[in-house]
C-alpha atoms as a PDB file:
ATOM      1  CA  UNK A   1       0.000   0.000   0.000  1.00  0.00           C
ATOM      2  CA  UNK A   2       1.616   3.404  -1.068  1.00  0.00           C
ATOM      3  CA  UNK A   3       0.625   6.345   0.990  1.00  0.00           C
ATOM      4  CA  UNK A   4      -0.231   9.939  -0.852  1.00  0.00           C
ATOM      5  CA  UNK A   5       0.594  13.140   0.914  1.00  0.00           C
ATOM      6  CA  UNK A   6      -1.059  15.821   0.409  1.00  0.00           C
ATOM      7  CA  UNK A   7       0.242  19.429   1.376  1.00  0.00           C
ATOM      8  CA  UNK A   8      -2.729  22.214   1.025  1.00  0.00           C
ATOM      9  CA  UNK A   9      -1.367  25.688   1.144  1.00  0.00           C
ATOM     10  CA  UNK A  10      -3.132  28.515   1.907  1.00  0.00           C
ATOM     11  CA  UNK A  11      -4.416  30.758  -0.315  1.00  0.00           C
ATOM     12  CA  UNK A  12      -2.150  33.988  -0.064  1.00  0.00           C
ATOM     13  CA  UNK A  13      -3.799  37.015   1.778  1.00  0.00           C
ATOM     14  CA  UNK A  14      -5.822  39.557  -0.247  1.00  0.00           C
ATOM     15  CA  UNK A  15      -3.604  42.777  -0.331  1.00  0.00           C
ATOM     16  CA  UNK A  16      -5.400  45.813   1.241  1.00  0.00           C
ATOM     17  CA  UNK A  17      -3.796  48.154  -1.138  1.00  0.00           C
ATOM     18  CA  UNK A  18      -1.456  48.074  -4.169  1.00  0.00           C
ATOM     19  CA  UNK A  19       0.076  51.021  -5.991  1.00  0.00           C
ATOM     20  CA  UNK A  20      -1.650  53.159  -8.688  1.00  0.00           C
ATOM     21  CA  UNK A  21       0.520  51.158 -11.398  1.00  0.00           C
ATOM     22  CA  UNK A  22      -1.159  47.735 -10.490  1.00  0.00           C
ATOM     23  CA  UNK A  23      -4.589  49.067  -9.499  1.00  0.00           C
ATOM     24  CA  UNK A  24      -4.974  50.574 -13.033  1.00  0.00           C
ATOM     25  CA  UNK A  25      -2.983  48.092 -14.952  1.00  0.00           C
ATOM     26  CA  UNK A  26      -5.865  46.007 -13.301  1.00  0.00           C
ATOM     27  CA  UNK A  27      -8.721  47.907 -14.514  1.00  0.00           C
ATOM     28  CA  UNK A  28      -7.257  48.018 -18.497  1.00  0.00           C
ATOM     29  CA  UNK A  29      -6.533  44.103 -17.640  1.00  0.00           C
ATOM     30  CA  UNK A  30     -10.338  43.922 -16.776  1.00  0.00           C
ATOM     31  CA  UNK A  31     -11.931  45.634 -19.545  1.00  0.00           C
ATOM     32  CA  UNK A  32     -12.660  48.240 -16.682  1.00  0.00           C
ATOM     33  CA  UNK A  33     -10.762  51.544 -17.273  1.00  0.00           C
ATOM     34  CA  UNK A  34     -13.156  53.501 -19.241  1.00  0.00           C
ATOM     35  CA  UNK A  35     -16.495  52.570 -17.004  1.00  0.00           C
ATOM     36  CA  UNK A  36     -13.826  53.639 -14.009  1.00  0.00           C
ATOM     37  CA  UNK A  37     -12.984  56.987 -15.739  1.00  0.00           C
ATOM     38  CA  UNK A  38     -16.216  57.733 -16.516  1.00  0.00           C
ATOM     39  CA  UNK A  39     -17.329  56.951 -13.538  1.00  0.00           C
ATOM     40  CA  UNK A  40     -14.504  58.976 -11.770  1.00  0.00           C
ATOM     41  CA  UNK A  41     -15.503  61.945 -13.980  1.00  0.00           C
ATOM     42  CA  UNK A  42     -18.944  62.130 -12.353  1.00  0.00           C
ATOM     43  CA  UNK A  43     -17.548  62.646  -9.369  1.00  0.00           C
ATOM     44  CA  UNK A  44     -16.695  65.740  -7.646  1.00  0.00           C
ATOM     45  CA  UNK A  45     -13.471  67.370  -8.190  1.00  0.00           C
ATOM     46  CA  UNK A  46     -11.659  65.217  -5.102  1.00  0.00           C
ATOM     47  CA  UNK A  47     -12.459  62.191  -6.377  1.00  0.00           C
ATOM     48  CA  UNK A  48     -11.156  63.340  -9.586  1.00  0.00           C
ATOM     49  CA  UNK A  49      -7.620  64.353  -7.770  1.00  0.00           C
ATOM     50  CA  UNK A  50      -7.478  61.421  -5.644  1.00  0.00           C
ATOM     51  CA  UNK A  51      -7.655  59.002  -8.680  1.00  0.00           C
ATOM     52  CA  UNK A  52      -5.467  60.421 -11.144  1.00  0.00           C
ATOM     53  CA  UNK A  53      -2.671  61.536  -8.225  1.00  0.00           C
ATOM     54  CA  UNK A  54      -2.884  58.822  -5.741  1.00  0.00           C
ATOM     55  CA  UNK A  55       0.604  56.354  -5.468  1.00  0.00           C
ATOM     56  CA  UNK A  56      -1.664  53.482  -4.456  1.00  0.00           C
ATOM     57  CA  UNK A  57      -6.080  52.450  -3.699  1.00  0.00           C
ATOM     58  CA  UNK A  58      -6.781  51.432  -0.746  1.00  0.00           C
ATOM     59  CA  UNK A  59      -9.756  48.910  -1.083  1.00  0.00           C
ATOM     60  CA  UNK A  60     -11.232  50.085   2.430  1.00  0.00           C
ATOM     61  CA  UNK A  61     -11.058  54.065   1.544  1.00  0.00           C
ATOM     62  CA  UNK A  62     -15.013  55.560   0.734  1.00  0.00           C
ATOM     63  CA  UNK A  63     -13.745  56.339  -2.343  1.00  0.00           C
ATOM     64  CA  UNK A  64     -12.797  52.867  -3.248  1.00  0.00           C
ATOM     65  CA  UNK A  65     -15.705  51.540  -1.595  1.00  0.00           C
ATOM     66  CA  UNK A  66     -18.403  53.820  -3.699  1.00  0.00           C
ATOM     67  CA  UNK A  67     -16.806  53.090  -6.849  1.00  0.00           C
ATOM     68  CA  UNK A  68     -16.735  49.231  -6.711  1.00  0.00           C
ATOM     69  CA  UNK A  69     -20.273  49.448  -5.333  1.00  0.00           C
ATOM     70  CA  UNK A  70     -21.154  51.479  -8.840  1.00  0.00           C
ATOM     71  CA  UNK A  71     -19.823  48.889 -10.700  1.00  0.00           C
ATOM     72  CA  UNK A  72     -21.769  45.869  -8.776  1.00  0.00           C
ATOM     73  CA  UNK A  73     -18.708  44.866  -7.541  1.00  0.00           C
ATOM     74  CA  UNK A  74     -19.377  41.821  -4.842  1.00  0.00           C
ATOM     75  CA  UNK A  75     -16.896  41.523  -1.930  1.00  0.00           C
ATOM     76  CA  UNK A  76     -15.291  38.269  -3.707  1.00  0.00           C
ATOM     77  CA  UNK A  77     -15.200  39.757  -6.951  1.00  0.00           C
ATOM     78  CA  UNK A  78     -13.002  42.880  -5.358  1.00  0.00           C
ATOM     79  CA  UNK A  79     -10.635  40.614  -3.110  1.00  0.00           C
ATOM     80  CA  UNK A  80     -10.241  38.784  -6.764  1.00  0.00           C
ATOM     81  CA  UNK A  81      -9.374  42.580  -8.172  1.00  0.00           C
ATOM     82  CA  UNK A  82      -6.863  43.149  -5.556  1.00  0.00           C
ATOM     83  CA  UNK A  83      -5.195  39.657  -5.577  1.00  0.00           C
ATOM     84  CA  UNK A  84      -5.263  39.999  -9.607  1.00  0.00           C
ATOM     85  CA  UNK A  85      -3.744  43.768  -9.020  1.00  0.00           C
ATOM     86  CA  UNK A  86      -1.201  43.019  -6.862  1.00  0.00           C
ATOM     87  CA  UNK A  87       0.449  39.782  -9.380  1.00  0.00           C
ATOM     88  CA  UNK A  88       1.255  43.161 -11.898  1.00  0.00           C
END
């Protein structure tokens, strides 16, 4: 009788930020960056700022948090955004 081992890692922690690089990398990745500009240019004129000038998202910021709730964004479906973001 041979005897299988099995070694289960666990899956790697969801990042709660990565820089502006990966985060819109991400989006263009996604087929996202133009419903995220638009989107952004809706907004009022610190949104605006905070998206084109910020060095990385923070997926807990209101900002974040109103934007992936515009897009119908599920709380899986952004930990797979930031886990996707942060391989770039």
């Amino acid at each position: 009788m041979s005897v299988i081992t099995i070694r289960l890692t666990p899956p790697a922690p969801v990042p709660d930020s990565v820089s502006a690089r990966q985060f819109k990398l991400q989006l263009l990745a996604s087929g996202l960056l133009d419903a995220v500009e638009a989107w952004v240019s809706s907004q009022d004129r610190s949104v605006q700022i905070a998206f084109e000038y910020s060095g990385s998202f923070v997926r807990s910021e209101p900002m974040m948090q109103q934007g992936f709730a515009a897009l119908g964004f599920t709380e899986a479906k952004i930990d797979a955004f930031f886990a996707a973001a942060a391989s770039l």
